[in-house]
Protein backbone atom coordinates (compact mmCIF):
# COMPACT_ATOMS: atom_id res chain seq x y z
CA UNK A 1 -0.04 28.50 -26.22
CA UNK A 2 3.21 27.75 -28.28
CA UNK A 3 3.12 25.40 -30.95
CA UNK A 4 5.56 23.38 -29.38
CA UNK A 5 2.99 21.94 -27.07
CA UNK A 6 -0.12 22.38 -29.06
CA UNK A 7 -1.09 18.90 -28.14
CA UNK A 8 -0.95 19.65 -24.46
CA UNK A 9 -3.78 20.39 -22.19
CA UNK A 10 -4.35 21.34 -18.04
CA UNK A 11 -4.56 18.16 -16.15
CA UNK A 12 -7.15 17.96 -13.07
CA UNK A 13 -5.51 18.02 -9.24
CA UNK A 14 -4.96 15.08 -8.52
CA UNK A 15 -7.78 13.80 -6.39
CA UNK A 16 -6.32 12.56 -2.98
CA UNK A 17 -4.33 16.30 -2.83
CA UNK A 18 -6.91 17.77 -4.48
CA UNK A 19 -8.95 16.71 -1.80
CA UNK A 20 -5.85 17.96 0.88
CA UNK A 21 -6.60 21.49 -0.99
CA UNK A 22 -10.40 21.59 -0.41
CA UNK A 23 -9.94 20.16 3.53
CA UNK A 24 -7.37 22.92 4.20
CA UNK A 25 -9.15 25.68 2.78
CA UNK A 26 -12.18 25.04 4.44
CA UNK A 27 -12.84 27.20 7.50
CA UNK A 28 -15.40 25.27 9.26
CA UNK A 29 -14.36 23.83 12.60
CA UNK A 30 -16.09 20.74 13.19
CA UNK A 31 -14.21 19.50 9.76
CA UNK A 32 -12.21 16.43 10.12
CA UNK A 33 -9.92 14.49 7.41
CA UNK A 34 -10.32 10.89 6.33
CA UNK A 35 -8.85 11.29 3.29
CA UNK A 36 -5.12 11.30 3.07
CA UNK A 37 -3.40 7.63 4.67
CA UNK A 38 -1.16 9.03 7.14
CA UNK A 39 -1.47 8.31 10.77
CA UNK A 40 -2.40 10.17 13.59
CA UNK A 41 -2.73 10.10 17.20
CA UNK A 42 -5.25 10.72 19.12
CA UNK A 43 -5.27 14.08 19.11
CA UNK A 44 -5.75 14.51 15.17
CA UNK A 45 -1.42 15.50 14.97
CA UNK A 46 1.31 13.45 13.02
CA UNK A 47 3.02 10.88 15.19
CA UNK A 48 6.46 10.43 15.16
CA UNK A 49 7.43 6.43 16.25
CA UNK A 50 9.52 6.89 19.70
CA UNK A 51 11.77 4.25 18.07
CA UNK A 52 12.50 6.58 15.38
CA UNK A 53 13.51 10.01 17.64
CA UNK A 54 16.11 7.19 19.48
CA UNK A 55 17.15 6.60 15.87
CA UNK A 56 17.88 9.81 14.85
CA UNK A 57 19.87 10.91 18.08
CA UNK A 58 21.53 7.23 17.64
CA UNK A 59 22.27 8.05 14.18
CA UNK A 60 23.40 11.99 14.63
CA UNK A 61 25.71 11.16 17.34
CA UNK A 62 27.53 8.76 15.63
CA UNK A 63 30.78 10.43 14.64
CA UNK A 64 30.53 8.56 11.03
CA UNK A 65 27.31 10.39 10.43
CA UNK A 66 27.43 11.86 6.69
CA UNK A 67 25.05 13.00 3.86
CA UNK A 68 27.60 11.46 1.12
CA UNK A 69 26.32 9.72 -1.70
CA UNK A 70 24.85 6.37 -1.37
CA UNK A 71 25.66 3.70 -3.83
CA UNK A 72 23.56 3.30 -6.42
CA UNK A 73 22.19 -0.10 -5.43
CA UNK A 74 21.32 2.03 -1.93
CA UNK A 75 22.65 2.03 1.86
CA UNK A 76 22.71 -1.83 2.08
CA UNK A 77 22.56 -2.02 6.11
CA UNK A 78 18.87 -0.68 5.11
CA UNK A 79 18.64 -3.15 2.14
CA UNK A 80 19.71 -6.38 3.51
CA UNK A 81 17.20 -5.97 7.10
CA UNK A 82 14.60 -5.03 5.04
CA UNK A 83 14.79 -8.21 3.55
CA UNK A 84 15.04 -9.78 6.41
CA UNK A 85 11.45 -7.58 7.80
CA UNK A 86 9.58 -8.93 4.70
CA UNK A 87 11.04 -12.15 4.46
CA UNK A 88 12.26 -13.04 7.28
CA UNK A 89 15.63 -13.30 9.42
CA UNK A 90 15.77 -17.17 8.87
CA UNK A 91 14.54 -16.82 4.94
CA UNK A 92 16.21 -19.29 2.61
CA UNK A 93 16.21 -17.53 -0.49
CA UNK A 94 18.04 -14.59 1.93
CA UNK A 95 20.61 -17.59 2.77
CA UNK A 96 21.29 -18.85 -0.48
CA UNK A 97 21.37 -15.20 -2.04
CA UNK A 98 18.67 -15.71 -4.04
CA UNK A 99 17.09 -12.38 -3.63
CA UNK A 100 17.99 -8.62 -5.17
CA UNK A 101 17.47 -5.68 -2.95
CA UNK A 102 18.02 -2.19 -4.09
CA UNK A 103 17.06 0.68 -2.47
CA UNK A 104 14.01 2.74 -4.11
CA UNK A 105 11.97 5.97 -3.86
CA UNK A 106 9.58 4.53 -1.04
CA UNK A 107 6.66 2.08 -2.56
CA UNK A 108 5.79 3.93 -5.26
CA UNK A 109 9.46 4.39 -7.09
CA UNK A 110 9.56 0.74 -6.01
CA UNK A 111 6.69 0.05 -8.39
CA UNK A 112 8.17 2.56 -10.97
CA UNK A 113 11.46 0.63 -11.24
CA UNK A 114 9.69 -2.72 -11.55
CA UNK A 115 7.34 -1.43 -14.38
CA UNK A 116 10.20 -0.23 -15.75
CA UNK A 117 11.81 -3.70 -15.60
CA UNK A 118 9.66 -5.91 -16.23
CA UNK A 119 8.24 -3.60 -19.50
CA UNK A 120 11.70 -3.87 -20.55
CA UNK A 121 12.66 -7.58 -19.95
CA UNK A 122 10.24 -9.66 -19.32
CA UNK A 123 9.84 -12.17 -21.65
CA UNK A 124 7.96 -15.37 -20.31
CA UNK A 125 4.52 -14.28 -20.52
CA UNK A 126 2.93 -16.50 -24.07
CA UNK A 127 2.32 -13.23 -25.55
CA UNK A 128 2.21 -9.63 -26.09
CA UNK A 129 -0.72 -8.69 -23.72
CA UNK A 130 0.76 -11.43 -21.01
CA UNK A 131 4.22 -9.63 -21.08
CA UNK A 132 2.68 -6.13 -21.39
CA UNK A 133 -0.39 -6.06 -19.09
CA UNK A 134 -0.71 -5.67 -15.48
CA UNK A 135 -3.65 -7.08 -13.59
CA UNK A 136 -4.99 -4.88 -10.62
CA UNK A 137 -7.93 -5.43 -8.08
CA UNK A 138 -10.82 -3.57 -8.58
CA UNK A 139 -10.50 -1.11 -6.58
CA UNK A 140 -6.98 -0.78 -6.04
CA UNK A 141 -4.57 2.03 -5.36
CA UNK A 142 -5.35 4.95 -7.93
CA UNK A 143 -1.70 5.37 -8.45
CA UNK A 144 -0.79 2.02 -9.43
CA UNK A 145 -2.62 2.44 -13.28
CA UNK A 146 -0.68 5.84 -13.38
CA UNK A 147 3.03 4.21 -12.67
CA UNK A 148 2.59 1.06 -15.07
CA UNK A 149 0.69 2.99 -17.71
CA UNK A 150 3.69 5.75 -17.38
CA UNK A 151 6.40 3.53 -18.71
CA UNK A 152 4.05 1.78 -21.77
CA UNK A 153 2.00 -0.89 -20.15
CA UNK A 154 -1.29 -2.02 -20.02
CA UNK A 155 -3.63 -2.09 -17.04
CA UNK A 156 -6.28 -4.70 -16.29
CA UNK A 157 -8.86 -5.45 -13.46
CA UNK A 158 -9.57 -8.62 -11.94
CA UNK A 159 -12.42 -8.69 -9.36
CA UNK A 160 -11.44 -8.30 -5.74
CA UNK A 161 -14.61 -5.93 -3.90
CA UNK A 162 -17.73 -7.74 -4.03
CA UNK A 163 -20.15 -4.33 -3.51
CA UNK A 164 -23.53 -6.20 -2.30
CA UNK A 165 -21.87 -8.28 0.57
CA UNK A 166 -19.11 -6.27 1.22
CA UNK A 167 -16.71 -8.89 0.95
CA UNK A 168 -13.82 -10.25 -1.02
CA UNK A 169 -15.13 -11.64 -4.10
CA UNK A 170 -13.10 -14.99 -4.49
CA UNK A 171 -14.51 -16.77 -7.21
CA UNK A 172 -14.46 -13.57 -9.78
CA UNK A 173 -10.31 -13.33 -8.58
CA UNK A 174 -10.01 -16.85 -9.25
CA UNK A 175 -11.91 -16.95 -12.53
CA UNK A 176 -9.89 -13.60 -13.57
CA UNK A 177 -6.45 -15.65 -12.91
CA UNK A 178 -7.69 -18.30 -14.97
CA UNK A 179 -8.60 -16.56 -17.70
CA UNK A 180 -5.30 -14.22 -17.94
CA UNK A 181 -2.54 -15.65 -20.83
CA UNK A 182 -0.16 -17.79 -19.42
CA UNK A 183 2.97 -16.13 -17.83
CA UNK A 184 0.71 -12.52 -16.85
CA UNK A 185 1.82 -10.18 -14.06
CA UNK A 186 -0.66 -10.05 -11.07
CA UNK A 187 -0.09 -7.09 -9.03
CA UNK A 188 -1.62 -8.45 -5.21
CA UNK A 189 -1.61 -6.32 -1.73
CA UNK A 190 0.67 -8.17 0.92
CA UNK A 191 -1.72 -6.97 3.68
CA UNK A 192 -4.32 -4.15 4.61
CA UNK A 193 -5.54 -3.87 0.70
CA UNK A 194 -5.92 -0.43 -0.28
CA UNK A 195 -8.65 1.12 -0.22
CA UNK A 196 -10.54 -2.04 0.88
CA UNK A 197 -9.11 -2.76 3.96
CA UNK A 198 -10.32 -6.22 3.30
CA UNK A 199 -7.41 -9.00 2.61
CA UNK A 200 -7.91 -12.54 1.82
CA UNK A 201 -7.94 -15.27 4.64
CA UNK A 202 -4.64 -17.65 4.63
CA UNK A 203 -7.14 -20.41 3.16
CA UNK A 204 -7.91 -17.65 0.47
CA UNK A 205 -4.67 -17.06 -0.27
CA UNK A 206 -3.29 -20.07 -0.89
CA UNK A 207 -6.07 -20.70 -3.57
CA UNK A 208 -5.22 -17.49 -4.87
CA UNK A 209 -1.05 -18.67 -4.95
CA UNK A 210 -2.12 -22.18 -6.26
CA UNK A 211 -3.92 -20.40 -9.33
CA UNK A 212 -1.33 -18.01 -10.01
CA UNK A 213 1.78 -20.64 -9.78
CA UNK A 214 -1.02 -23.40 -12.03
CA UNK A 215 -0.95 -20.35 -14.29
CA UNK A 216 2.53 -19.18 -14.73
CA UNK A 217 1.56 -15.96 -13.70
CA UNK A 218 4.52 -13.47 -12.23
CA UNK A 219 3.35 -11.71 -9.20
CA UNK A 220 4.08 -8.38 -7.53
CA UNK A 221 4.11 -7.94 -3.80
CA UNK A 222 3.07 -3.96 -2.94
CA UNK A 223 3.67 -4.53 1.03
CA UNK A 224 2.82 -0.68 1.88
CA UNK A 225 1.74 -1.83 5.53
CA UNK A 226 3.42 -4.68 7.07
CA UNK A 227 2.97 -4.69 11.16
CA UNK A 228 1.13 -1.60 10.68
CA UNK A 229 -2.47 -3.64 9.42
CA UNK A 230 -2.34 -6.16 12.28
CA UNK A 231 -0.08 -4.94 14.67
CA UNK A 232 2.39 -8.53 14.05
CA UNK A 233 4.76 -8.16 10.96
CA UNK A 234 4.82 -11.72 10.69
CA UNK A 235 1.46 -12.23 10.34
CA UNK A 236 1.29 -9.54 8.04
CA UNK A 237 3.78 -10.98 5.38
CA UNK A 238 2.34 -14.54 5.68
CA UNK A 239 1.22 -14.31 2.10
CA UNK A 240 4.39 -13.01 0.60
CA UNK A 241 6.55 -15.78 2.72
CA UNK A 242 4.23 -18.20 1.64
CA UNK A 243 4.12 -17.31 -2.16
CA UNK A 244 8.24 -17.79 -1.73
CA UNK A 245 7.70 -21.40 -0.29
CA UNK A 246 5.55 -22.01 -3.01
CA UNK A 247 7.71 -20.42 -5.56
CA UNK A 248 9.37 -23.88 -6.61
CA UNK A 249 6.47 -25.14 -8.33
CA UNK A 250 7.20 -22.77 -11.27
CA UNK A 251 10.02 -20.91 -12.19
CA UNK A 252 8.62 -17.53 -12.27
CA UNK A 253 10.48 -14.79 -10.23
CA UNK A 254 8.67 -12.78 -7.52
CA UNK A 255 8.98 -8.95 -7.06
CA UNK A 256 8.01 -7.35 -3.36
CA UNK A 257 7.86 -3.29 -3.47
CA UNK A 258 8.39 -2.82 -0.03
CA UNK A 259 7.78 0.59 1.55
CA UNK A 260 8.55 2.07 5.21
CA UNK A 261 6.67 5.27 4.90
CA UNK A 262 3.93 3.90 6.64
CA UNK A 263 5.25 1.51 9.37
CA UNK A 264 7.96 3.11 10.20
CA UNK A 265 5.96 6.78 9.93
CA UNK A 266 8.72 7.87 7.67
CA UNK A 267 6.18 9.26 4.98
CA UNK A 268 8.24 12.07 3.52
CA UNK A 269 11.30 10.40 3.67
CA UNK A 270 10.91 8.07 0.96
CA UNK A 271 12.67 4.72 2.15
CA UNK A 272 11.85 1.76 0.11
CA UNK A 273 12.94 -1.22 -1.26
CA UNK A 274 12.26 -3.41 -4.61
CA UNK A 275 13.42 -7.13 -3.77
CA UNK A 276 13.81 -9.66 -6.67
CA UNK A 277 13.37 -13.57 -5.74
CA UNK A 278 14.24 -15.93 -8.63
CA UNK A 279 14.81 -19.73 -9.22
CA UNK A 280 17.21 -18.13 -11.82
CA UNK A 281 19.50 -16.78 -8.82
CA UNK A 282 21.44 -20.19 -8.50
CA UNK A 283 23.02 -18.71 -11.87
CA UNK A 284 25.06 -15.65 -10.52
CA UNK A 285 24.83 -13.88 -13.74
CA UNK A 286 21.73 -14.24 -13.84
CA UNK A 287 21.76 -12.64 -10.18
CA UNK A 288 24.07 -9.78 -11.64
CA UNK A 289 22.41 -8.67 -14.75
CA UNK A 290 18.86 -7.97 -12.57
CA UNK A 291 21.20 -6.30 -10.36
CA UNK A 292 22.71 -4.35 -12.77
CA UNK A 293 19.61 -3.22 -14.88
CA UNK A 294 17.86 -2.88 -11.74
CA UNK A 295 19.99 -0.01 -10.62
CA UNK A 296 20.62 1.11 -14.48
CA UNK A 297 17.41 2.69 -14.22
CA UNK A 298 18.21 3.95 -10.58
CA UNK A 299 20.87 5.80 -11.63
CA UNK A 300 18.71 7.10 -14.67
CA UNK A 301 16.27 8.47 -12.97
CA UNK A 302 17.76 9.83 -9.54
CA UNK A 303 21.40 8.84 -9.74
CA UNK A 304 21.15 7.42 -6.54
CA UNK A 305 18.74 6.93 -3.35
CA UNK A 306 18.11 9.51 -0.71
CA UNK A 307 20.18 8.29 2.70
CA UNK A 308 18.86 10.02 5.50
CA UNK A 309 15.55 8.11 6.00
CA UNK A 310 17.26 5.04 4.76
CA UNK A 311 19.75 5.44 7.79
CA UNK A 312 16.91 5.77 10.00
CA UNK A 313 15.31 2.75 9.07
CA UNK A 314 18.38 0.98 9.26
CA UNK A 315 19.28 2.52 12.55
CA UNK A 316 15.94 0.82 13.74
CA UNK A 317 16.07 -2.32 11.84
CA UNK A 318 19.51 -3.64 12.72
CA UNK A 319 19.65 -2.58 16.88
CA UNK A 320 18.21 -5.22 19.38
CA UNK A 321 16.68 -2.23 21.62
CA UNK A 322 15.15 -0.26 18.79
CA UNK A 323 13.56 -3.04 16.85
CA UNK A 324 11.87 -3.84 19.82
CA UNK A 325 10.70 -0.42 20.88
CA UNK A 326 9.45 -0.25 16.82
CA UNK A 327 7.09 -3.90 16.98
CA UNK A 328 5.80 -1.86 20.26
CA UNK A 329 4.83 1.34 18.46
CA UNK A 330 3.11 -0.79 15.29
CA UNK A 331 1.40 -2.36 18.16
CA UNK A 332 0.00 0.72 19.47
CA UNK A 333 -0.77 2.15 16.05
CA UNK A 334 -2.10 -0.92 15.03
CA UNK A 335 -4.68 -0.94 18.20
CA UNK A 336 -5.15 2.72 18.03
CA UNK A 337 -6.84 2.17 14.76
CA UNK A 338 -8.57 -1.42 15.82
CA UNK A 339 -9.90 0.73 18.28
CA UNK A 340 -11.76 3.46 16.00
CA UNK A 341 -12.76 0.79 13.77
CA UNK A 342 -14.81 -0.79 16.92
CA UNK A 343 -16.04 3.03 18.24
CA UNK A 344 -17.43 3.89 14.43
CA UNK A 345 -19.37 0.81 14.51
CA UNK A 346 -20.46 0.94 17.64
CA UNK A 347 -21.54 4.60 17.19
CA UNK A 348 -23.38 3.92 13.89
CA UNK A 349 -24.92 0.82 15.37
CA UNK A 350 -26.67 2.51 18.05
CA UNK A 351 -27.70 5.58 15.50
CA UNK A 352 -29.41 2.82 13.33
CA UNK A 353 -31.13 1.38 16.52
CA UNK A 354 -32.67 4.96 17.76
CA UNK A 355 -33.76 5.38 14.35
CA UNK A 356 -34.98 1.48 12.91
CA UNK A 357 -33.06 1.87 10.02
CA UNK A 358 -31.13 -1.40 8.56
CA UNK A 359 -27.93 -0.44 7.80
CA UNK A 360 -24.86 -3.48 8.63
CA UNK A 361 -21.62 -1.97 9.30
CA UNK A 362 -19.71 -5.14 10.29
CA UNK A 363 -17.69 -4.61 7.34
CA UNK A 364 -15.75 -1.98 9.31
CA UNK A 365 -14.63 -4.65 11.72
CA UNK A 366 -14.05 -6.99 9.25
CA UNK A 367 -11.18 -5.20 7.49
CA UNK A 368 -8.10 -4.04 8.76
CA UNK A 369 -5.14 -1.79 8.48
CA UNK A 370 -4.94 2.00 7.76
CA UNK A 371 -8.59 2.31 5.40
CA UNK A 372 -11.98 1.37 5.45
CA UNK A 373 -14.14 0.67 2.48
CA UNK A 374 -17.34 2.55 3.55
CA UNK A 375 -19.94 1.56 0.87
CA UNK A 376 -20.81 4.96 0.57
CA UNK A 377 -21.05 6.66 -2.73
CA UNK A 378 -19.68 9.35 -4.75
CA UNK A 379 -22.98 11.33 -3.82
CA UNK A 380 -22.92 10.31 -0.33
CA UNK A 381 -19.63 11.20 -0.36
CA UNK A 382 -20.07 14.77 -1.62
CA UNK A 383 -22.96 15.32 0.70
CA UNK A 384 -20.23 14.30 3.67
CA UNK A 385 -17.53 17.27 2.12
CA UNK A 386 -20.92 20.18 1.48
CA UNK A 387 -22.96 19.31 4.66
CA UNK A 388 -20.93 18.14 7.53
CA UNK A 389 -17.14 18.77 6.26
CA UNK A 390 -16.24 15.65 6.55
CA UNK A 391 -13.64 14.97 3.61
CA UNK A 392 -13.12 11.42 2.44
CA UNK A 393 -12.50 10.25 -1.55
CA UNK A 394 -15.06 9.82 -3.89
CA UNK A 395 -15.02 5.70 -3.53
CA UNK A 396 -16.48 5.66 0.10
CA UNK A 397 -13.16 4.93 1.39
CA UNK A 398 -11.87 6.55 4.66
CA UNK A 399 -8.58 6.68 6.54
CA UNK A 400 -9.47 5.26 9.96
CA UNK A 401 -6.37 7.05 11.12
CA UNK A 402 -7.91 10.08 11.05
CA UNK A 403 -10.56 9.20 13.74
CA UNK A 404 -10.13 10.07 17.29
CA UNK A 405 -12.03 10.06 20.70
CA UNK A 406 -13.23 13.75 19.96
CA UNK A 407 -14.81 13.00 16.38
CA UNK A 408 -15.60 9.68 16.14
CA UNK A 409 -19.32 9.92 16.81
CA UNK A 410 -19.54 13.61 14.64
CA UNK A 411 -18.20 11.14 11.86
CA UNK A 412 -20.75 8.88 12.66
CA UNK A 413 -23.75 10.94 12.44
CA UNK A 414 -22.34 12.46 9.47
CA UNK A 415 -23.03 9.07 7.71
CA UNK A 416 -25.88 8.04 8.98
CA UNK A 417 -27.33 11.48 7.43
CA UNK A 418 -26.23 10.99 4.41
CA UNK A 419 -27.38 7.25 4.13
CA UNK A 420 -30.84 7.95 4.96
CA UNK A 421 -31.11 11.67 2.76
CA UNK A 422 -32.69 11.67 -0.24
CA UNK A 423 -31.74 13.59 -2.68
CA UNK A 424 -32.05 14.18 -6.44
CA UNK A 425 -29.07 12.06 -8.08
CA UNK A 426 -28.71 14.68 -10.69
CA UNK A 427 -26.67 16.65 -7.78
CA UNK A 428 -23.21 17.81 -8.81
CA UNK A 429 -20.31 16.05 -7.04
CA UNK A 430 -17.91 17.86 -6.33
């Protein structure tokens, strides 16, 4: 290799596409997919929402149609009724224009702008490590150590997946939040926590709020899955809505990544949103110069936000007929995947009974949204991908999306095999 990049070396694939490689390559046909989180119907194909094709013919057929440039802040039909999705139509901090929307590359250039920000200018924290560090569940999204650690920040755990009951562990969250320097940034799922599945109760959250807002702590919103966890988007951004209600007891800002790809099924696409809420809004400059930076780094790093799904999104967002026809389709997602949750257990409850083993599986119930945190591990796992082709990540975590009527039980059996095999742990995993 060249001197010039002596320092340089061959990264791995990364895992989740890595794992896309492996399940495409493999010629078996009883394989099935529960890696990658997009959704599917019943029939194992890619779904598109019914209120998106009316969207798109709306949209084409509309004699104003263009692929011009969007502003750099975004296409603000889009902006402004995502704000209103996440916050809601009636939202004070909407009505007294306390809240910056710009458009962003889906949920994860969301994130990247607000690492970007906040590693930048944010200043409250009581010192270095508060104003540099990001605290993440554990487990969380692999990606989000990759974006903050990408622009110079730190990443830190706090405890969220309590392995022996399969449950959310409260106390080590609380004690975590505690324990942070005054004035820390708290990244927290809105809903359907990835890769858990598992999200606190409203009782839990507010305790979780309380001790963030006691603490001075900033938090970040990812909402990746609003309507699309429980089928309501209102009861899916209860804890966001209620972190904003709460927000007058300090004077910390809140940041909400909000992504469509998801909910609205619009995964390649990339439509997304970053929305700032601050007490600091009543001061329009204030208002102005997050504006401004905020889409400073925009128009560094793409010049300006792709329109067409953007459109779409706002096509469905802001007509009567369409907005309805979309709450229907996250209601038949959202059930879909209730559904497969129920038919896993069941299956792997009546394997356990023909066979006296012990295993609970109510966890699978227990959680909701697009994933389920199997307890299975990295062994298990690999045992899964060799013996039954059945591809799922290394953590035990498996897209429920990509069970149907037709595999459901093969999936089942799969694990059950691999939870009663022993096995030498010195195996390779793949």
């Amino acid at each position: 290799m060249s001197s010039s990049f002596a320092n340089i070396t061959t990264l791995p694939p990364d895992p989740l596409f890595g794992l896309s490689a492996r399940f495409k390559a493999d010629d078996r046909s009883s394989k099935v997919d529960l890696g990658i989180g997009a959704y599917r119907d019943n029939s194992g194909k890619p779904w598109i929402l019914p209120a998106v094709k009316l969207a798109e013919k709306k949209l084409q057929s509309d004699n104003t149609y263009n692929h011009e440039y969007l502003p750099i802040s975004g296409h603000q039909p889009f902006t402004s009724a995502a704000a209103k999705v996440i916050l809601g139509s009636d939202s004070a901090v909407i009505r007294d224009d306390a809240v910056v929307s710009i458009q962003s590359l889906s949920g994860t250039g969301a994130l990247h702008v607000a690492a970007s920000f906040l590693n930048k200018f944010y200043t409250a924290g009581e010192n270095e490590a508060a104003r540099k560090t990001i605290y993440i569940s554990n487990p969380t999204w692999a990606n989000h150590v990759q974006i903050f650690e990408s622009v110079g920040m730190k990443t830190a755990q706090y405890p969220y997946w309590d392995a022996d009951t399969k449950s959310l562990d409260l106390k080590g969250f609380l004690a975590a939040i505690e324990a942070a320097p005054r004035g820390s940034i708290f990244l927290l799922h809105a809903c359907a926590h990835n890769p858990t599945g598992l999200d606190p109760t409203q009782a839990q959250w507010k305790q979780i709020i309380k001790a963030i807002n006691d603490r001075g702590h900033l938090p970040i919103f990812d909402s990746a899955y609003q309507g699309f966890a429980s089928g309501s988007l209102e009861a899916d951004s209860w804890a966001v809505r209620y972190a904003i209600a709460e927000q007058s007891k300090t004077q910390q800002p809140i940041f909400i990544c909000q992504s469509f790809a998801k909910n609205v099924g619009m995964y390649g696409e990339r439509a997304g949103v970053i929305h700032v809420i601050s007490p600091d809004f009543k001061n329009k400059n204030a208002f102005q110069a997050v504006s401004t930076n905020l889409q400073k780094i925009i128009r560094s790093e793409l010049s300006n936000p792709p329109a067409y799904g953007a459109k779409v999104v706002a096509t469905v967002l802001n007509s009567p007929e369409l907005y309805k026809q979309w709450e229907q389709d996250l209601v038949t997602m959202s059930s879909r995947i209730s559904l497969m949750r129920a038919s896993l257990k069941l299956a792997l409850d009546k394997l356990e009974g023909q066979t006296g083993g012990n295993s609970n599986w109510e966890h699978i119930v227990s959680q909701q949204g697009m994933f389920s945190f199997t307890g299975l591990s990295a062994l298990q796992v690999s045992r899964m991908e060799k013996e039954h082709a059945v591809y799922l990540v290394s953590s035990g975590r498996i897209s429920m999306a990509g069970l149907n009527e037709d595999n459901v039980e093969y999936v089942a059996k799969a694990i059950h095999e691999v939870v009663g095999h022993t096995y030498s742990e010195t195996r390779a995993v793949i």
